[in-house]
N, C-alpha and C. Protein backbone atom coordinates (compact mmCIF):
# COMPACT_ATOMS: atom_id res chain seq x y z
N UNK A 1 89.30 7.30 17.89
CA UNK A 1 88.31 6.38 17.33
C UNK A 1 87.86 5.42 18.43
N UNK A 2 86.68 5.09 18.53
CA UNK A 2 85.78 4.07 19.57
C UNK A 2 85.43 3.08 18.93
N UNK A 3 85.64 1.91 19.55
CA UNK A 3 84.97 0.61 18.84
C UNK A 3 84.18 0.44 19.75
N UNK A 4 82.75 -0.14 19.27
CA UNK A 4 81.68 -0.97 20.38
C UNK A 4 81.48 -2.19 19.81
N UNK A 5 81.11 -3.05 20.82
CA UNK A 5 80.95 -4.80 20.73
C UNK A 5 79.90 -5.19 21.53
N UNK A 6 78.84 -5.15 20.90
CA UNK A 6 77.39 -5.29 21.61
C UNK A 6 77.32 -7.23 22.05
N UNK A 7 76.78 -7.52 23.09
CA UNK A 7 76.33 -8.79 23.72
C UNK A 7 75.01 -9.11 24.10
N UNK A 8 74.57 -9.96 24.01
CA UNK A 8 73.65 -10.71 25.14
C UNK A 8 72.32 -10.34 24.52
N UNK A 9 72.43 -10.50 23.11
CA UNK A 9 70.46 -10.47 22.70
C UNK A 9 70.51 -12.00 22.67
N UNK A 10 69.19 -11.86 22.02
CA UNK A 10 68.57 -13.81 22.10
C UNK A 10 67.24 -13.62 22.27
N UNK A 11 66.68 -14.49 22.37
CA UNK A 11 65.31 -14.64 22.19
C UNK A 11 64.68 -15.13 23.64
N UNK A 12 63.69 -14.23 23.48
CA UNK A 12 63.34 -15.10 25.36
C UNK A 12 61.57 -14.52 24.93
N UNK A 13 60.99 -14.88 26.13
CA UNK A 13 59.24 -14.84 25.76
C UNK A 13 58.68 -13.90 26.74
N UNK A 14 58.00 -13.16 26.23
CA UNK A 14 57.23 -12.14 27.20
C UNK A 14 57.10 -11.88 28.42
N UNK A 15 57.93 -10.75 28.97
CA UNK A 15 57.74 -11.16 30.44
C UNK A 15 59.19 -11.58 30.99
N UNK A 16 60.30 -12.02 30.43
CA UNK A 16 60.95 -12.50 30.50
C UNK A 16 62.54 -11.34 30.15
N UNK A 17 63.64 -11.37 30.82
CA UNK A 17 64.35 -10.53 31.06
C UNK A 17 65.75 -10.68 30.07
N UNK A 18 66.66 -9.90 29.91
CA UNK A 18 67.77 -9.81 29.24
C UNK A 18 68.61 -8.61 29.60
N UNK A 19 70.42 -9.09 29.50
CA UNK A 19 70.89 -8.40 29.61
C UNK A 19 71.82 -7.74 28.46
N UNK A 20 71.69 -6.90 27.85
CA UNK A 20 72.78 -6.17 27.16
C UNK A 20 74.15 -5.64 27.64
N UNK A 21 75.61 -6.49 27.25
CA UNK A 21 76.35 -5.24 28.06
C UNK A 21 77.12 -5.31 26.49
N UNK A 22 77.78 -3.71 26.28
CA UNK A 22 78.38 -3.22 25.53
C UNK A 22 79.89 -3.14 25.99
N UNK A 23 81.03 -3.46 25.04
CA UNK A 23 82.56 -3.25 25.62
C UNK A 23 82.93 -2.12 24.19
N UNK A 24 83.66 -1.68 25.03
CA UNK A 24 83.92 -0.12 24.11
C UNK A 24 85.41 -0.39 24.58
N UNK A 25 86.45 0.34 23.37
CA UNK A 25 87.99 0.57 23.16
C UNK A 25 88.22 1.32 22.45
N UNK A 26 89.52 1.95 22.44
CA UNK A 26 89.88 3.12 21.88
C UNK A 26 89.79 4.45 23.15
N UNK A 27 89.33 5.69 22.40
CA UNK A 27 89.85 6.72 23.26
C UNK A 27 88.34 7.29 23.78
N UNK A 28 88.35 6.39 25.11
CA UNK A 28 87.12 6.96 25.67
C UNK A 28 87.32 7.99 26.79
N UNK A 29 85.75 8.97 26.91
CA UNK A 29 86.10 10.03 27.74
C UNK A 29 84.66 9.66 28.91
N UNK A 30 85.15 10.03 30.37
CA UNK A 30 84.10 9.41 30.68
C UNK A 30 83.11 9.85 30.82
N UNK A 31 83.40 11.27 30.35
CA UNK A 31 82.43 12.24 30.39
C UNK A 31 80.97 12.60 29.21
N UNK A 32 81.56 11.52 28.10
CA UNK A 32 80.20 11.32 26.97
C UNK A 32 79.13 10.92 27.31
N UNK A 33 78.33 11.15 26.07
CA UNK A 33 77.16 10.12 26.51
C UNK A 33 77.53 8.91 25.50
N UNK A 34 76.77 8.07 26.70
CA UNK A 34 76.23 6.57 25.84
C UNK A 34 75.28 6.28 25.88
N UNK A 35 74.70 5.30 25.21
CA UNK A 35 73.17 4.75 25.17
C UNK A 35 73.16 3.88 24.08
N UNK A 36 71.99 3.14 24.21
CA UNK A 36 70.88 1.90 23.69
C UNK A 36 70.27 2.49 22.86
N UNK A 37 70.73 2.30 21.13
CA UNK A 37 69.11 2.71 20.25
C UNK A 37 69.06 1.17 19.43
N UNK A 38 67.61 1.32 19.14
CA UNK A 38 66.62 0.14 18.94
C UNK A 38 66.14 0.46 17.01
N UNK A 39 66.69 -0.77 16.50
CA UNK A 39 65.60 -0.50 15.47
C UNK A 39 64.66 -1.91 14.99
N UNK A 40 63.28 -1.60 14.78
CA UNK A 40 62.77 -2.45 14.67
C UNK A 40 62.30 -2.69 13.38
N UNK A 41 61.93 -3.82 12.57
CA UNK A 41 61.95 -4.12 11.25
C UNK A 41 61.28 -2.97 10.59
N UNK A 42 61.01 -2.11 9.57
CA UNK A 42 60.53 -1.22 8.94
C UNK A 42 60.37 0.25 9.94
N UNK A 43 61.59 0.34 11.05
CA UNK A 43 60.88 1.94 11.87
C UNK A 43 62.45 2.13 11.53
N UNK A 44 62.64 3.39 11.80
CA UNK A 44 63.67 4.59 12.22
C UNK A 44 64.36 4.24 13.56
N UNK A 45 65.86 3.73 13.35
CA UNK A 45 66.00 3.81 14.46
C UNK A 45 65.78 4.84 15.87
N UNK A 46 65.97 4.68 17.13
CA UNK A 46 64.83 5.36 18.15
C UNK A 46 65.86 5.02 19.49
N UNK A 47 66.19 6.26 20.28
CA UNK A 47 66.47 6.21 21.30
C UNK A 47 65.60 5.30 22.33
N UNK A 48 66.65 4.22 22.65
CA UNK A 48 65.88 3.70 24.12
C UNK A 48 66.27 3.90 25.32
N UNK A 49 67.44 4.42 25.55
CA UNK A 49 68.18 5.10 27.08
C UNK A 49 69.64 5.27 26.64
N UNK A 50 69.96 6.42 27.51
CA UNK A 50 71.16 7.22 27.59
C UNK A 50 71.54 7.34 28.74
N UNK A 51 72.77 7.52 28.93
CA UNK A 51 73.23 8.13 30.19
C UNK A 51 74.86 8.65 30.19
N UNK A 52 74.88 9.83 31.15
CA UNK A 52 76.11 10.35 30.95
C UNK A 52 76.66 11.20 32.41
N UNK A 53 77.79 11.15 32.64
CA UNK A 53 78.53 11.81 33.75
C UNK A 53 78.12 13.33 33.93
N UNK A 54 77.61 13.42 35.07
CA UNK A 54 77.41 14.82 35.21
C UNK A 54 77.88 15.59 36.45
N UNK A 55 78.85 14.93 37.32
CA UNK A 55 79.73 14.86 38.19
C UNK A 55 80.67 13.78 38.72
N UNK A 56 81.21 14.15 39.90
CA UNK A 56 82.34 13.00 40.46
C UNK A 56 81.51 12.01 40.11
N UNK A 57 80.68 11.60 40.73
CA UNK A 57 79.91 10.53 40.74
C UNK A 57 78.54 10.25 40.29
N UNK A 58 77.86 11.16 40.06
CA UNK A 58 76.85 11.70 39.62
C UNK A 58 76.25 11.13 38.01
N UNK A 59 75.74 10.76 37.66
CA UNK A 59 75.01 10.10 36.51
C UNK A 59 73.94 10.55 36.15
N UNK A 60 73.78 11.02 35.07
CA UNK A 60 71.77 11.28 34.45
C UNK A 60 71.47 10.41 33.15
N UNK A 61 70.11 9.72 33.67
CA UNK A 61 69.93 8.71 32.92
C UNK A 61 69.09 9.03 31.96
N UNK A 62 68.42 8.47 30.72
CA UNK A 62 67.17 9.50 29.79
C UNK A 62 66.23 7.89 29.55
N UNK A 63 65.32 7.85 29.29
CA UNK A 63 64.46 6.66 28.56
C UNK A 63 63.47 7.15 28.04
N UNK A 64 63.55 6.60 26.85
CA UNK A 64 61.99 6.34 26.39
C UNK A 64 61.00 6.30 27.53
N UNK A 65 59.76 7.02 27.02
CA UNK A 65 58.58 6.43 27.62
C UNK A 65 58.28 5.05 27.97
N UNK A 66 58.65 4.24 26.48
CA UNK A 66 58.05 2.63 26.34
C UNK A 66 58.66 1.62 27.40
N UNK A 67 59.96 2.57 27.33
CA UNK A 67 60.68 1.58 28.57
C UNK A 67 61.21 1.79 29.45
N UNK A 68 60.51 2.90 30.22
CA UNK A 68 60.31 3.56 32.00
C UNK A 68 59.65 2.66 32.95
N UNK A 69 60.66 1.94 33.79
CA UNK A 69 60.22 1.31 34.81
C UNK A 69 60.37 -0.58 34.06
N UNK A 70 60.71 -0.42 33.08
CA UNK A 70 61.07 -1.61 33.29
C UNK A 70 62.64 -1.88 32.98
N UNK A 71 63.12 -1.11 32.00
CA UNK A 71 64.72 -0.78 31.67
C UNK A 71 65.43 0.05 32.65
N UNK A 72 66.96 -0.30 32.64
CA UNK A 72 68.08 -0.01 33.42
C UNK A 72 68.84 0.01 32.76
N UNK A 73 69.44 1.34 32.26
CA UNK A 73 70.88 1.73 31.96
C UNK A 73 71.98 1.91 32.95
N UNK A 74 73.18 1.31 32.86
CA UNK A 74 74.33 1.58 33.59
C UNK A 74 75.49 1.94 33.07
N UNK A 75 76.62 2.17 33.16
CA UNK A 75 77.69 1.99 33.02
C UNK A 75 79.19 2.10 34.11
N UNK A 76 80.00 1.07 33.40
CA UNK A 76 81.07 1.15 34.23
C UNK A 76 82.34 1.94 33.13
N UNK A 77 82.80 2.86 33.66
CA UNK A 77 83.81 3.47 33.32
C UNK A 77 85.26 2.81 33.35
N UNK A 78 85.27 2.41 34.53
CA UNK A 78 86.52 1.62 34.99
C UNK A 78 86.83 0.34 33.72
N UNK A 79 85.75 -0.08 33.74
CA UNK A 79 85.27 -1.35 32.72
C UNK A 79 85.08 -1.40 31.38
N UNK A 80 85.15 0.44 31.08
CA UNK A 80 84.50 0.77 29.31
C UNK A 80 83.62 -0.31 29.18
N UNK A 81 82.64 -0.01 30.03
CA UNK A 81 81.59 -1.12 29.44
C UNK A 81 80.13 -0.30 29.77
N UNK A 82 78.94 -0.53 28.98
CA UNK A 82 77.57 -0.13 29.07
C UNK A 82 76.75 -1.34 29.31
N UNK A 83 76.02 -0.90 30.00
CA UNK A 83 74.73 -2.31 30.29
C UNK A 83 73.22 -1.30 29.62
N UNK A 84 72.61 -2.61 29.88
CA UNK A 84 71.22 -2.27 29.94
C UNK A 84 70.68 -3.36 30.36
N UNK A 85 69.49 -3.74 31.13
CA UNK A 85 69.10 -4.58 32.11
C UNK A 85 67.71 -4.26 31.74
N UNK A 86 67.12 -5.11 30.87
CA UNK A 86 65.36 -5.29 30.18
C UNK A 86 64.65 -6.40 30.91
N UNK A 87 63.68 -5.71 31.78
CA UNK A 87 62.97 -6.44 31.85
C UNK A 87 61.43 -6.68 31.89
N UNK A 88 60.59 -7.32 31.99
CA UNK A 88 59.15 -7.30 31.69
C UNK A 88 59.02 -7.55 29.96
N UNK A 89 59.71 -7.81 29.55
CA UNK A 89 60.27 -7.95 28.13
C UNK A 89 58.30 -7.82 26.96
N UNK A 90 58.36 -7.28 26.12
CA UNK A 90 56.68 -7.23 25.39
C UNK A 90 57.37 -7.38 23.73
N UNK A 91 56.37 -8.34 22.90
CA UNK A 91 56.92 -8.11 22.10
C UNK A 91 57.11 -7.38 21.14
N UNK A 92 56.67 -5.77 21.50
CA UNK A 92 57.16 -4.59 20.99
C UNK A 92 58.36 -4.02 21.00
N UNK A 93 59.20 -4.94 21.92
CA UNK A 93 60.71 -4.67 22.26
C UNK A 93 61.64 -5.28 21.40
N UNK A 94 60.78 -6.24 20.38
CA UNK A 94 61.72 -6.75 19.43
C UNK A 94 62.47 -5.42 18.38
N UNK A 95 63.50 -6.06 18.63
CA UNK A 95 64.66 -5.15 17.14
C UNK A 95 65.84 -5.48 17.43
N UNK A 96 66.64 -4.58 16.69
CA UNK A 96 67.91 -4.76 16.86
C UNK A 96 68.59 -3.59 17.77
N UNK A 97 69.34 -4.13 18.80
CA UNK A 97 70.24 -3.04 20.26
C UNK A 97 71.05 -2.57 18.97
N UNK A 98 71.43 -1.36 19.40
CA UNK A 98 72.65 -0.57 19.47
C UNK A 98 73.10 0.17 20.52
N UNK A 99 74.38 -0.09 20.51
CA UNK A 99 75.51 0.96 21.21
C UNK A 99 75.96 2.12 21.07
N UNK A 100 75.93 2.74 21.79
CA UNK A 100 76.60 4.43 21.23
C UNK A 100 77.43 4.99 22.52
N UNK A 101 78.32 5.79 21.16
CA UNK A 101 79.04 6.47 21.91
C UNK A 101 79.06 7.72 21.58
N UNK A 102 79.06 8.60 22.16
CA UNK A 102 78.73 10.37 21.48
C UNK A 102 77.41 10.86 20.83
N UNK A 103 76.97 10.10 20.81
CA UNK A 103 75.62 10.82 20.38
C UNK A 103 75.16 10.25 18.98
N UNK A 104 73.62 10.45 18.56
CA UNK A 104 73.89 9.88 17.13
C UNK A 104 74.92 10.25 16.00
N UNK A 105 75.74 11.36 16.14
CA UNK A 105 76.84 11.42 15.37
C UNK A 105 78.22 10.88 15.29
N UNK A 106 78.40 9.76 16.92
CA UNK A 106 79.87 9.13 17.48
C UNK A 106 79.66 8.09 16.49
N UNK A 107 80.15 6.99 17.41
CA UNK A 107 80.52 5.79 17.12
C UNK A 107 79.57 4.47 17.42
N UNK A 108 79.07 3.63 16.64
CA UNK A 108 77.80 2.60 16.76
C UNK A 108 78.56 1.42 16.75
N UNK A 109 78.32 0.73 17.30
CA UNK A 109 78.00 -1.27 17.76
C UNK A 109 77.39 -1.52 15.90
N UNK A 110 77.62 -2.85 15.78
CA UNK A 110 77.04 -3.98 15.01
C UNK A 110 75.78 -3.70 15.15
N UNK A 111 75.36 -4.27 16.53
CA UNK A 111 74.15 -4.05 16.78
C UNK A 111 73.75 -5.81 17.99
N UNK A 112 72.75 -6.01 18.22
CA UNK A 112 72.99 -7.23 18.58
C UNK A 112 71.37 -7.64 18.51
N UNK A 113 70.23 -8.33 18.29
CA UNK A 113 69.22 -8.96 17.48
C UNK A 113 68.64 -9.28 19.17
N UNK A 114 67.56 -8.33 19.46
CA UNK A 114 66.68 -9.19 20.76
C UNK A 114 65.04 -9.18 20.19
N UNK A 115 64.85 -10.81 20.31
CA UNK A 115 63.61 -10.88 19.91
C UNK A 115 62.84 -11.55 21.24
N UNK A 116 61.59 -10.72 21.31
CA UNK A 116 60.87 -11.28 22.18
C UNK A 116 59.47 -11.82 21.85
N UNK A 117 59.36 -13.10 21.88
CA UNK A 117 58.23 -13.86 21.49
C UNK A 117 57.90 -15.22 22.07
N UNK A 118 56.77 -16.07 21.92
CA UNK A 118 56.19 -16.86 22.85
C UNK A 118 56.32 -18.03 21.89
């Protein structure tokens, strides 16, 4: 079983940056995927980036269209921890983060509330 503990939403204004990091416990492999899904008031939640081990060192990352070139997925293994690093922030990016672990069928975060507005 995986627990996630999502951090660091809040409210900030257009244009303006945030960091998400996720702490995960229990029996992690480092070889899953993880990722960021987003839901925003009345949509389906929606992949916003993934990423997963695909060698020693090696990483493949996935994003949305909406948020290519301005989002950064990471993770530290050592750390059981996931980031995501938003920036250029629009306020189409408002919703609620989630955490994942395994895919939409693993294990989900609370969630954590990023609103972006002026």
């Amino acid at each position: 079983q995986v627990q996630l503990e999502e951090s660091g939403g809040g409210l900030v204004q257009p244009g303006g940056s945030l960091r998400l990091s996720c702490a995960a416990s229990g029996s992690i492999g480092s070889r899953y995927v993880m990722g960021w899904y987003r839901q925003a008031p009345g949509k389906q939640r929606e992949l916003v980036a993934n990423i997963q081990r695909i060698g020693d060192i090696r990483y493949l990352a996935n994003y949305v269209d909406s948020v290519k070139g301005r989002f950064t997925i990471s993770r530290d293994n050592a750390n059981r921890s996931l980031y995501l690093q938003m920036n250029s922030l629009k306020p189409e990016d408002t919703a609620i983060y989630y955490c994942n672990y395994g895919g939409p069928t693993g294990s989900w975060g609370q969630g954590t509330q990023v609103t972006v507005s002026s």
